[in-house]
Protein backbone atom coordinates (compact mmCIF):
# COMPACT_ATOMS: atom_id res chain seq x y z
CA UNK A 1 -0.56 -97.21 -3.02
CA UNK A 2 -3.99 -98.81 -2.73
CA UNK A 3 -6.50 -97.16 -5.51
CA UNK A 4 -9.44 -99.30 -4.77
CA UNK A 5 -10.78 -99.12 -0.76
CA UNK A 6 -12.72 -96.23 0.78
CA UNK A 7 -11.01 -93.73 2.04
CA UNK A 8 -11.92 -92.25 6.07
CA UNK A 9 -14.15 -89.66 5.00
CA UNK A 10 -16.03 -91.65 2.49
CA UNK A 11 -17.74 -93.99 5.23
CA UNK A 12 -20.91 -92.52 4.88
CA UNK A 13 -20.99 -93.41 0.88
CA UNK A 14 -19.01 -96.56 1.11
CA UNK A 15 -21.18 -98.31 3.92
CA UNK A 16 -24.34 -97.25 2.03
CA UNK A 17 -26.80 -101.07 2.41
CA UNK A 18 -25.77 -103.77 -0.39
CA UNK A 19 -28.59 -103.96 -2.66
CA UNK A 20 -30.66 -100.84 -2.04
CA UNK A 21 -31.31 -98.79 -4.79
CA UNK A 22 -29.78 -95.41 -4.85
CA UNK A 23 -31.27 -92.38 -4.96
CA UNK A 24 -30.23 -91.24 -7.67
CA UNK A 25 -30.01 -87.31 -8.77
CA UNK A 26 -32.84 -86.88 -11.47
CA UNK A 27 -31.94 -85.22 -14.15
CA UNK A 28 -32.26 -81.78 -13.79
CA UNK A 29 -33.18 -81.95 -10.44
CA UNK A 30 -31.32 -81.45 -7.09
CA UNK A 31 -28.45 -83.34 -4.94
CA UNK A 32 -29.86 -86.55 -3.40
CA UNK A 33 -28.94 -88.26 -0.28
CA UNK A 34 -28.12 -91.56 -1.56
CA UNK A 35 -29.84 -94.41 -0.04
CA UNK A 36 -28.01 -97.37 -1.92
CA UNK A 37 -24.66 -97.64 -3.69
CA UNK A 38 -23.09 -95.30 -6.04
CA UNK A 39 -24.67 -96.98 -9.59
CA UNK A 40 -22.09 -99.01 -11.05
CA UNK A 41 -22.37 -97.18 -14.27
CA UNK A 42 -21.86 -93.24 -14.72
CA UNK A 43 -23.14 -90.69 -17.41
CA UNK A 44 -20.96 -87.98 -18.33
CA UNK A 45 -20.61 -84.98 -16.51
CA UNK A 46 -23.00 -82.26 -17.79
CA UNK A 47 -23.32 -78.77 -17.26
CA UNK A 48 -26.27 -79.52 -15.44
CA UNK A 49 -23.82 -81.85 -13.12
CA UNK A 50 -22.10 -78.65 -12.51
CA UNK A 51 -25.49 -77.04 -11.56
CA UNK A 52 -26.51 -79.36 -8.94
CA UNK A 53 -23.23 -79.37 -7.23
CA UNK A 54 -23.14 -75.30 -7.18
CA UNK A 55 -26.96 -75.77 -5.89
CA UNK A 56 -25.67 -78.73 -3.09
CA UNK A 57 -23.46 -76.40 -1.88
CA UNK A 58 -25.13 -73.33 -1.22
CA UNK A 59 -27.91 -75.18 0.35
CA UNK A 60 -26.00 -78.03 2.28
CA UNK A 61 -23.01 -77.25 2.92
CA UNK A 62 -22.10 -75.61 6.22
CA UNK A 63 -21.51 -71.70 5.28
CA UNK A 64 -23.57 -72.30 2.06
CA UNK A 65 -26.26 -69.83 3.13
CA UNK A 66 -23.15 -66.94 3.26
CA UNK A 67 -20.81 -67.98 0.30
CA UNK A 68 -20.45 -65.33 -2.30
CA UNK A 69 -21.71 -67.32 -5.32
CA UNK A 70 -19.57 -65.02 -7.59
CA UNK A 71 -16.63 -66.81 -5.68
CA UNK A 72 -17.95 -70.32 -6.39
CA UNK A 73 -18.14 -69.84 -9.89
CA UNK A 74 -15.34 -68.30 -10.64
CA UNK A 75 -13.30 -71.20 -9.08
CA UNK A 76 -15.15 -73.24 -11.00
CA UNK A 77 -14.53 -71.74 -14.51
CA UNK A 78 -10.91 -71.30 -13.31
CA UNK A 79 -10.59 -75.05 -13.11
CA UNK A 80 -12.22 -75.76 -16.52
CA UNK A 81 -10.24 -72.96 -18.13
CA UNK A 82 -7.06 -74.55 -16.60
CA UNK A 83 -8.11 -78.17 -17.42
CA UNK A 84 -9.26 -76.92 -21.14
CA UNK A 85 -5.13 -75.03 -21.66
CA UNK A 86 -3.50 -78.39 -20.32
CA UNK A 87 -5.40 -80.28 -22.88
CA UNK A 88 -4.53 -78.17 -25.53
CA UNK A 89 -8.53 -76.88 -26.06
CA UNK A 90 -9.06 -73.53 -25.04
CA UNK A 91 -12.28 -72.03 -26.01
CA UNK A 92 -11.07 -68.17 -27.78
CA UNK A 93 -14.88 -66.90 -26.30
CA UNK A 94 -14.52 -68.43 -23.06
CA UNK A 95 -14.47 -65.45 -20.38
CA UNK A 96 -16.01 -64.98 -16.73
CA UNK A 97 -19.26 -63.03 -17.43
CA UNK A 98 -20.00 -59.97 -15.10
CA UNK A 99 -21.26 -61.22 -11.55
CA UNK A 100 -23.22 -59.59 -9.64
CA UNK A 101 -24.06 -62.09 -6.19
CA UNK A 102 -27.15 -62.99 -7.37
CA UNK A 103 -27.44 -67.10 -7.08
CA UNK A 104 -29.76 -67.96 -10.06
CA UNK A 105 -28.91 -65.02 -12.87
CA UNK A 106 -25.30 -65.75 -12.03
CA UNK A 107 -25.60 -68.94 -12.77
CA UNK A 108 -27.62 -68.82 -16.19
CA UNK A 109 -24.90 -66.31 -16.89
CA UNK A 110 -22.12 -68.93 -16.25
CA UNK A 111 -24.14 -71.79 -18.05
CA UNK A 112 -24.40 -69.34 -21.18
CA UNK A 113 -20.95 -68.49 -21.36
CA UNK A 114 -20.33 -72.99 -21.11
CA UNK A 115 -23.20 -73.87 -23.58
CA UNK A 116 -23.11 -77.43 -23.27
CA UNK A 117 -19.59 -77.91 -22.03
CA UNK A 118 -16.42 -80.09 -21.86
CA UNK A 119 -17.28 -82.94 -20.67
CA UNK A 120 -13.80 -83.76 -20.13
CA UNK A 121 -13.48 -80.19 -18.14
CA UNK A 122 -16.58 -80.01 -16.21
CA UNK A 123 -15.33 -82.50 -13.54
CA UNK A 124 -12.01 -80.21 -13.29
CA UNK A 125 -14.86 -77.61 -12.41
CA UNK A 126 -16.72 -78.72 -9.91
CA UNK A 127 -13.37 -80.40 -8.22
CA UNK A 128 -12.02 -77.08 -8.32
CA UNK A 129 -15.37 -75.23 -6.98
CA UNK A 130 -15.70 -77.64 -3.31
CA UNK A 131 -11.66 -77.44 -3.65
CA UNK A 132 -12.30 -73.41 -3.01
CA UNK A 133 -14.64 -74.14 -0.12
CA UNK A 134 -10.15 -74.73 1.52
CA UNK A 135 -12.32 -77.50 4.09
CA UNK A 136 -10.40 -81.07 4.43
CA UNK A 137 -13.94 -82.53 4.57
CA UNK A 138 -14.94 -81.30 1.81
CA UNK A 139 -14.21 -83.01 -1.70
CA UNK A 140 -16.28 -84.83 -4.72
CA UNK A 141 -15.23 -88.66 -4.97
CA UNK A 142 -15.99 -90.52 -7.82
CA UNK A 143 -16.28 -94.13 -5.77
CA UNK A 144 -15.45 -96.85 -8.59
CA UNK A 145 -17.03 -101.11 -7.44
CA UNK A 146 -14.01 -102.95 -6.32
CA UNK A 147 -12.62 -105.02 -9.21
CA UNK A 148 -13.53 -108.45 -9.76
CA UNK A 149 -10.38 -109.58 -9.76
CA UNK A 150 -9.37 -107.93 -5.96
CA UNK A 151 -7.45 -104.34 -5.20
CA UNK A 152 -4.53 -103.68 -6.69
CA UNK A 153 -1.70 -101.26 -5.61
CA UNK A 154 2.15 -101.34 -5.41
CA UNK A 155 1.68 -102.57 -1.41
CA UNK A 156 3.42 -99.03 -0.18
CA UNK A 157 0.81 -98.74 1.92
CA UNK A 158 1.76 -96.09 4.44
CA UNK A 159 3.87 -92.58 4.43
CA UNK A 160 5.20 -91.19 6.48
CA UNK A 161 3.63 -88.04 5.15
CA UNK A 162 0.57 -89.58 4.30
CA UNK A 163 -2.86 -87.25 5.63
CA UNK A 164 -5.69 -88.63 3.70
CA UNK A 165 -5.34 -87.86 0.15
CA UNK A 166 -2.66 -85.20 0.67
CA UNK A 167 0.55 -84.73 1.85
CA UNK A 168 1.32 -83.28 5.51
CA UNK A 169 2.08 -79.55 4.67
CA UNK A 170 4.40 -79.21 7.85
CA UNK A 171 6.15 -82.54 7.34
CA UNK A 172 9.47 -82.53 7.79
CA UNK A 173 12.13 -84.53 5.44
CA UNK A 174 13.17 -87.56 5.12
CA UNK A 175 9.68 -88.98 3.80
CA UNK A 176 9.99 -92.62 4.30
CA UNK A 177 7.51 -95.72 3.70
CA UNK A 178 5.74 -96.33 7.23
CA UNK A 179 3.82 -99.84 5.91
CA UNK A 180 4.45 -102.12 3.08
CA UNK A 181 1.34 -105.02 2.61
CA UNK A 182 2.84 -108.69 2.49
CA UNK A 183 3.52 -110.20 -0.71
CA UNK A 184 2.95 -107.18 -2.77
CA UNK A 185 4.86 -105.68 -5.78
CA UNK A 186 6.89 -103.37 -3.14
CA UNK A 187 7.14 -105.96 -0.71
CA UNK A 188 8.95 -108.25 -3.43
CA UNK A 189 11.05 -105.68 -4.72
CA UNK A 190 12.74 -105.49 -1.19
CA UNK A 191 11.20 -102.57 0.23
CA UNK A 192 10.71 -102.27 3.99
CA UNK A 193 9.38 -99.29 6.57
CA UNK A 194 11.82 -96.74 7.39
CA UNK A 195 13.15 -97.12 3.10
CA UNK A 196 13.79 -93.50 2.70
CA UNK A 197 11.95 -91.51 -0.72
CA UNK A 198 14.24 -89.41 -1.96
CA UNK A 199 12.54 -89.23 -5.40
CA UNK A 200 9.85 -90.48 -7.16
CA UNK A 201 9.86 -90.35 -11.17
CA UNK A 202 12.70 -88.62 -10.66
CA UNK A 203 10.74 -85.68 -8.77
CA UNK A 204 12.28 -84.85 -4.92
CA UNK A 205 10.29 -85.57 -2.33
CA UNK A 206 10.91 -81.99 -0.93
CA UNK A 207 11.67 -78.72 -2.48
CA UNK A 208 13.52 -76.83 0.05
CA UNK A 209 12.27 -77.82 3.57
CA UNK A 210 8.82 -78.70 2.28
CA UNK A 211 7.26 -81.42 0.83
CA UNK A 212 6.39 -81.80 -2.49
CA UNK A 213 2.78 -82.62 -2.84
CA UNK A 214 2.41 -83.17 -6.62
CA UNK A 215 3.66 -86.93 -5.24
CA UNK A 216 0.46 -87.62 -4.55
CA UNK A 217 -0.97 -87.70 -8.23
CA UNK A 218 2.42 -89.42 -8.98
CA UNK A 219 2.30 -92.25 -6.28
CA UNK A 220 -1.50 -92.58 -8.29
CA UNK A 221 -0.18 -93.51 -11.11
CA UNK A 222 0.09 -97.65 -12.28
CA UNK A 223 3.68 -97.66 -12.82
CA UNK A 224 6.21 -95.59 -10.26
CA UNK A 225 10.26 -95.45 -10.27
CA UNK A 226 11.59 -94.79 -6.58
CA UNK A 227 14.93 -93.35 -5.51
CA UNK A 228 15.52 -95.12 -2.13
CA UNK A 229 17.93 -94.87 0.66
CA UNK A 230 18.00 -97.82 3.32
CA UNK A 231 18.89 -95.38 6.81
CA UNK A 232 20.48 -98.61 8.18
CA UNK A 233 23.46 -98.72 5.20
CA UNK A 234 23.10 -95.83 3.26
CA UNK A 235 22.58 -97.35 0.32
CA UNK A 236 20.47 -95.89 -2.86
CA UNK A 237 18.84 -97.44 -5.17
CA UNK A 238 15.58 -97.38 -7.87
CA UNK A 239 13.30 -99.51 -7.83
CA UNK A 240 10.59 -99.28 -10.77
CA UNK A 241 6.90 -100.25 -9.45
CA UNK A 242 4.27 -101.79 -11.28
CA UNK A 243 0.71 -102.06 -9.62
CA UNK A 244 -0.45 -105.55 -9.16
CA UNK A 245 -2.97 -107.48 -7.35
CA UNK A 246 -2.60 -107.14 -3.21
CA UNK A 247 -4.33 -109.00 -0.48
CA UNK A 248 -7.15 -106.65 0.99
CA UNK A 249 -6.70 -105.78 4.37
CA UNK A 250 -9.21 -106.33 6.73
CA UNK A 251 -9.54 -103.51 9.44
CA UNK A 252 -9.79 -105.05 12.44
CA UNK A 253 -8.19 -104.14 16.15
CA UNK A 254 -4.99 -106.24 16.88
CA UNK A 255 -3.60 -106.33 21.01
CA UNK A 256 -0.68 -107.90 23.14
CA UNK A 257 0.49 -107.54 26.41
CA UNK A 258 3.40 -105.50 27.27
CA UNK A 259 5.74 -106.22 30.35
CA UNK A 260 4.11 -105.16 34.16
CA UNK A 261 0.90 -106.36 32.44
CA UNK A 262 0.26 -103.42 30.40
CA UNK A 263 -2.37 -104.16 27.39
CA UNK A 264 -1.35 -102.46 23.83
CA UNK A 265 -3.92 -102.15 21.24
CA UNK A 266 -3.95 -100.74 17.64
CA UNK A 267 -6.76 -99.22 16.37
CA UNK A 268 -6.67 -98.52 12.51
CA UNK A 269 -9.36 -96.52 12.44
CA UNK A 270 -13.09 -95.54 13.92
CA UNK A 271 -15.16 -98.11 12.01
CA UNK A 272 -18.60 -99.51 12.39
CA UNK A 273 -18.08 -101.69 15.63
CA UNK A 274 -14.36 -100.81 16.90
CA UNK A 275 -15.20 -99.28 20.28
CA UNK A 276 -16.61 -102.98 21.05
CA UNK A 277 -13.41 -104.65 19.81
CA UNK A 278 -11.41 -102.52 21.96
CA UNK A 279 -13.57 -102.68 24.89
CA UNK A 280 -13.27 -106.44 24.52
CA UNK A 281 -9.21 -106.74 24.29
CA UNK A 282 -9.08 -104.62 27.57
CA UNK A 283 -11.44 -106.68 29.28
CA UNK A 284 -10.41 -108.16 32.57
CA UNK A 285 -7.16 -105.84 32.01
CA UNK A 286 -6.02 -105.17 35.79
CA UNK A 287 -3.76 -102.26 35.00
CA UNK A 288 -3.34 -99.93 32.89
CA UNK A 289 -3.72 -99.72 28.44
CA UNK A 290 -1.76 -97.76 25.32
CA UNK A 291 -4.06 -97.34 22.78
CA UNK A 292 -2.16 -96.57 19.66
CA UNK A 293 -3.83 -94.23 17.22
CA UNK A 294 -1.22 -93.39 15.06
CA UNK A 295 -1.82 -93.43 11.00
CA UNK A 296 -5.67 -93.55 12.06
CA UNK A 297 -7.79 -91.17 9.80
CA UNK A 298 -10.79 -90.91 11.51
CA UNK A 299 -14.43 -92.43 10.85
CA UNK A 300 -17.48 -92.44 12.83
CA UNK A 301 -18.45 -90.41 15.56
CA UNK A 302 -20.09 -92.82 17.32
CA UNK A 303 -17.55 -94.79 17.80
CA UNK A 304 -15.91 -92.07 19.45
CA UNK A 305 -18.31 -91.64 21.87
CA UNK A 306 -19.11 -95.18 22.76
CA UNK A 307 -15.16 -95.97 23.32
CA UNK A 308 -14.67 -92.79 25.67
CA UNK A 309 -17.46 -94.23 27.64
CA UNK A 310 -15.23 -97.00 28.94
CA UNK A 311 -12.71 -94.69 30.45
CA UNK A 312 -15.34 -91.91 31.84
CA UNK A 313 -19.05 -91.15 32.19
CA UNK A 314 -20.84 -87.67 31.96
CA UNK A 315 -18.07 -85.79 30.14
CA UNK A 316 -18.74 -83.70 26.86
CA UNK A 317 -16.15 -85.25 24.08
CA UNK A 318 -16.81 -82.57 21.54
CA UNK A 319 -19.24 -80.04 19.87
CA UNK A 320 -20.96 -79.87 16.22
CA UNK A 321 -21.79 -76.35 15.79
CA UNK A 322 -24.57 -75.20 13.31
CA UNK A 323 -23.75 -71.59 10.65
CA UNK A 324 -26.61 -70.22 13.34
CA UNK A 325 -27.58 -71.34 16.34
CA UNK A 326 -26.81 -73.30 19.37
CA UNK A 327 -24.05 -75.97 19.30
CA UNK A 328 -24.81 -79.86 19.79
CA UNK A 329 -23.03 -81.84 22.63
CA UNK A 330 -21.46 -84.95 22.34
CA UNK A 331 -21.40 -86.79 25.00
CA UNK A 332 -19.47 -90.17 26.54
CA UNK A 333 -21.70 -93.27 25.96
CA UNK A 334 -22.42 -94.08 29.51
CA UNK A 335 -23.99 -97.07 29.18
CA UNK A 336 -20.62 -98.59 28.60
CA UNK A 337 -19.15 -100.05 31.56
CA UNK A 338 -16.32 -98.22 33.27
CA UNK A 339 -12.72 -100.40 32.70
CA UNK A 340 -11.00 -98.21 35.28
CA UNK A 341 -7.73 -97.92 33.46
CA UNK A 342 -4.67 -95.73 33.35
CA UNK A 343 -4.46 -95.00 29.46
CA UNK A 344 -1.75 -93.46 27.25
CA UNK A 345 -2.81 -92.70 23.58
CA UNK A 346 -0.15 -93.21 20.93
CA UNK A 347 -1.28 -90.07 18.14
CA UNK A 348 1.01 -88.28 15.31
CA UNK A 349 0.46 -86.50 12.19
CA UNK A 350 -1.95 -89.03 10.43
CA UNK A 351 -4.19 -89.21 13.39
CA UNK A 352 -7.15 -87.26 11.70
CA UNK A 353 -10.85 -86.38 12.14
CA UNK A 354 -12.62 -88.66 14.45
CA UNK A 355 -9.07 -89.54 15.83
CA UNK A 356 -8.50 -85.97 16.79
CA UNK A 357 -11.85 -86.32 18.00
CA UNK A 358 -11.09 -88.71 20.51
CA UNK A 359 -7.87 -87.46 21.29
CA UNK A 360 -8.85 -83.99 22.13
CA UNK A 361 -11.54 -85.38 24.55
CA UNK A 362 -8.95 -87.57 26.13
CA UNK A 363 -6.26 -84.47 26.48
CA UNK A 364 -9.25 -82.08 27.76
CA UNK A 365 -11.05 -84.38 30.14
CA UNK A 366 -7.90 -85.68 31.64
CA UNK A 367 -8.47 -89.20 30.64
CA UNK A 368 -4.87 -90.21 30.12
CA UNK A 369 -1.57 -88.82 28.13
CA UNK A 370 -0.73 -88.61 24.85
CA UNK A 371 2.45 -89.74 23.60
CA UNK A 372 3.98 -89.09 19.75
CA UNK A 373 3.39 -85.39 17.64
CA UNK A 374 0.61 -83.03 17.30
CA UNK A 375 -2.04 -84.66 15.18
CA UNK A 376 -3.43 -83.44 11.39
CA UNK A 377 -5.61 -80.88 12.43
CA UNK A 378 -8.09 -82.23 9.82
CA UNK A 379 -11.73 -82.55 11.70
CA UNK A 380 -13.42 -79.29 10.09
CA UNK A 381 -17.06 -81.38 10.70
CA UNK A 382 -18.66 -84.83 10.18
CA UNK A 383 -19.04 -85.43 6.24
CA UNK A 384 -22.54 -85.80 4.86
CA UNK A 385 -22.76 -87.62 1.00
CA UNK A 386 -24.51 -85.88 -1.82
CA UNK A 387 -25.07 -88.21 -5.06
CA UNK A 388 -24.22 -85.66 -8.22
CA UNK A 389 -26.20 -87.45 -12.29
CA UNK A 390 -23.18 -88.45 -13.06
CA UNK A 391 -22.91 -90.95 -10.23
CA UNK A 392 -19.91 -88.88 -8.53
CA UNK A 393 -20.63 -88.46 -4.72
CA UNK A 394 -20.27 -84.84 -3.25
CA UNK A 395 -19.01 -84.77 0.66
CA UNK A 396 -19.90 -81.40 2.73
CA UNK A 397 -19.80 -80.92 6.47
CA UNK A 398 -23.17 -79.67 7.90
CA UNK A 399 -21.57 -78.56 10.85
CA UNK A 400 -18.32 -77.55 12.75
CA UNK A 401 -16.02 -79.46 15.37
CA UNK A 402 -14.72 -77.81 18.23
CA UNK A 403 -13.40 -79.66 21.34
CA UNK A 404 -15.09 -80.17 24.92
CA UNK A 405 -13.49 -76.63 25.69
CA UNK A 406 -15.16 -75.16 22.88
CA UNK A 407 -11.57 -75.16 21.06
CA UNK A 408 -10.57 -75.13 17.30
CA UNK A 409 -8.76 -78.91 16.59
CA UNK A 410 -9.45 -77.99 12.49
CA UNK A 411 -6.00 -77.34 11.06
CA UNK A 412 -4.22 -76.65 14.45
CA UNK A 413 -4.25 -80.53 15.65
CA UNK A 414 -4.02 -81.55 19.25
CA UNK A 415 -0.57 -81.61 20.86
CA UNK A 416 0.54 -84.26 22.64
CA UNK A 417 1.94 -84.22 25.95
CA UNK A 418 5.09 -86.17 25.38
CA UNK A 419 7.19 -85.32 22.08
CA UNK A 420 8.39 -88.85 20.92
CA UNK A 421 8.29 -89.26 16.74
CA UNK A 422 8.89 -92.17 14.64
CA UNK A 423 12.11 -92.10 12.33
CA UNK A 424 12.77 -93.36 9.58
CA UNK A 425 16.00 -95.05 11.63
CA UNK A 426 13.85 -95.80 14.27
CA UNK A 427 11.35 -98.40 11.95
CA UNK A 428 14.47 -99.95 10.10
CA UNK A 429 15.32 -101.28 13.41
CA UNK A 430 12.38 -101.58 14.67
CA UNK A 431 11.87 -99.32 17.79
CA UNK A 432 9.12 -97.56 18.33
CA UNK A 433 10.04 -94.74 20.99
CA UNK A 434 6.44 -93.47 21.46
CA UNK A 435 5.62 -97.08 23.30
CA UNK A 436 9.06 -96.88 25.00
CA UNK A 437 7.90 -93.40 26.26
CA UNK A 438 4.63 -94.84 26.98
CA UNK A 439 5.64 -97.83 29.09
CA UNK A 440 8.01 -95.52 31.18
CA UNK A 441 4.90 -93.37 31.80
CA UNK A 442 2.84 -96.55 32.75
């Protein structure tokens, strides 16, 4: 895997100007908005680190204003207690104090009981605090400067299990590579898409019929030893991994054009500019497009908008809801110019967030058809970046997502209209049957 580029949901961090300061959280003071890049440096992680993210979430985060902060702390000190046993340092006094819902004297109750902390345990606990919030939008990133030197990774650059930084928890076996970067460590150790994972470090990839998601930290580490099966021959073999220095891949929207004059576009993801570079490949397109979404995780909603605007005008693509209140609409981007296009979206399991996004407003507005699986189900609400002292960013949603119908898409996905998945068989030979179902549609 790649450990060095931005994931989806940190786009609001990552694309923070070059050379603006950041605002950086004072110490003892509140969460800040930052307003430059993460500081290249860090300081450890305090208690006081612990303290503003606890504060950043009751007063940012969507449901803050209703969480039980008895609940947030005690995940909290369950993830430094757990972090403390696996390191072999348990504190004998360490117990949860009595809690009574009270924000501030249940805090200086929990910050007594700490003193001044683990600093090797305190980022356990405030991972383990936003991990209780259970929202796939919200997480605490420690964003490190790309190296000198380039990204490095063992090129395995796509699963297909792969949501984000976790595993799909209804994927179904065989897991199998999906994308492998050219010239890579993986690459030169002979393996291709559609190279089944049977094990890795001698771990299964499923337990039962589901999928084993302590991979995730294993795929993480420098060094990995794979248990492969090529579906083409049958053949197993293990192949030991070392990460090296890859080629960065720029994100960028690639076309072609199909027979009967169809256009076919990939779009990676929902980045600063995309809905322009897609607008621009169907340009002068007589008949009809397949835009293929699948293994895009999202980014801006903007993007969303402004692309949706070329195939319709004055149609609601979604709603951000407030805790209270009324919700916002978002709304096609009608100053784009109309293509007039039949259109069949391409979508599976690692089409996430803005994806979804896009996909539900092309499903509910009868834009076109979508072809593949049922997507993540991973678009709780937009991400909005909170910069912790210790220069790790917190991410929390302000708001919810519903679709144009005013429909949950969090953790239920949108289905697509034409079953047609990707096996592992089908990208050793290279066939792709959710463009074959596409073109027969078209």
């Amino acid at each position: 895997m790649i450990r060095t580029f931005c994931s989806a949901v940190l786009l609001a961090a990552c694309a923070l100007a070059p050379g603006s300061s950041p605002a950086t959280a004072a110490d003892g003071g509140p969460c800040a908005t930052p307003s430059g890049p993460p500081p290249a440096s860090s300081s450890p992680t305090t208690v006081n680190t612990l303290r503003q993210a606890y504060e950043c979430v009751l007063d940012n985060y969507y449901s803050g204003p209703v969480l039980d902060p008895k609940v947030l702390l005690r995940d909290a000190l369950a993830a430094y207690t757990q972090d403390l046993v696996r390191r072999g340092a348990d504190a004998p006094g360490l117990r949860l104090p009595a809690l009574t819902g009270d924000r501030d004297a249940d805090w200086a109750a929990v910050a007594e009981v700490l003193g001044t902390g683990d600093t090797r345990a305190l980022p356990a606990a405030i991972t383990g605090m936003v991990a209780g919030l259970h929202d796939n939008h919200a997480r605490v990133e420690r964003i490190t400067p790309p190296s000198e030197d380039g990204p490095v990774g063992t090129g395995i650059a796509g699963l297909s299990a792969a949501q984000g930084g976790r595993l799909d928890p209804a994927a179904r076996p065989p897991l199998f590579v999906t994308r492998v970067l050219p010239g890579s460590p993986a690459e030169r150790a002979g393996i291709r898409p559609g190279d089944i994972v049977e094990k890795v470090n001698g771990i299964p990839a499923f337990i039962g019929e589901k999928v084993n998601q302590s991979l995730v930290d294993t795929f993480a580490s420098g060094t990995v030893r794979l248990t492969l099966k090529r579906p083409t021959t049958g053949r197993v073999r293990t192949v030991k991994l070392t990460e090296g220095p890859v080629e960065e891949q720029k994100r960028a929207v690639t076309s072609k054009t199909l027979p009967g004059g169809v256009i076919y576009v990939k779009v990676p993801g929902f980045f600063q500019g995309v809905a322009d570079q897609v607008i621009a490949a169907l340009k002068n397109t007589p008949k009809a497009a397949v835009l293929d979404l699948r293994g895009n995780g999202g980014g801006s909603p903007r993007e969303v908008t402004r692309l949706l605007g070329a195939f319709a005008h004055g149609k609601v693509t979604s709603y951000f809801c407030p805790l209270k209140g009324d919700c916002t609409a978002n709304r096609t981007d009608d100053s784009v110019p109309l293509l007039g296009l039949r259109l069949v979206v391409l979508t599976d399991r690692a089409c996430a967030s803005a994806c979804e996004d896009f996909s539900g407003a092309v499903k509910d507005n009868g834009l076109g058809i979508l072809v593949g699986t049922r997507t993540a189900g991973v678009v709780s609400g937009p991400s909005e970046a909170y910069l912790l002292d210790d220069g790790s960013v917190l991410l929390l949603p302000k708001v919810r997502h519903l679709g144009p119908a005013r429909e949950i898409i969090d953790t239920v996905g949108v289905p697509a209209d034409h079953y047609a998945p990707m096996t592992a068989l089908d990208l050793a030979k290279g066939r792709d049957p959710g463009l074959a179902k596409a073109l027969s549609l078209l």
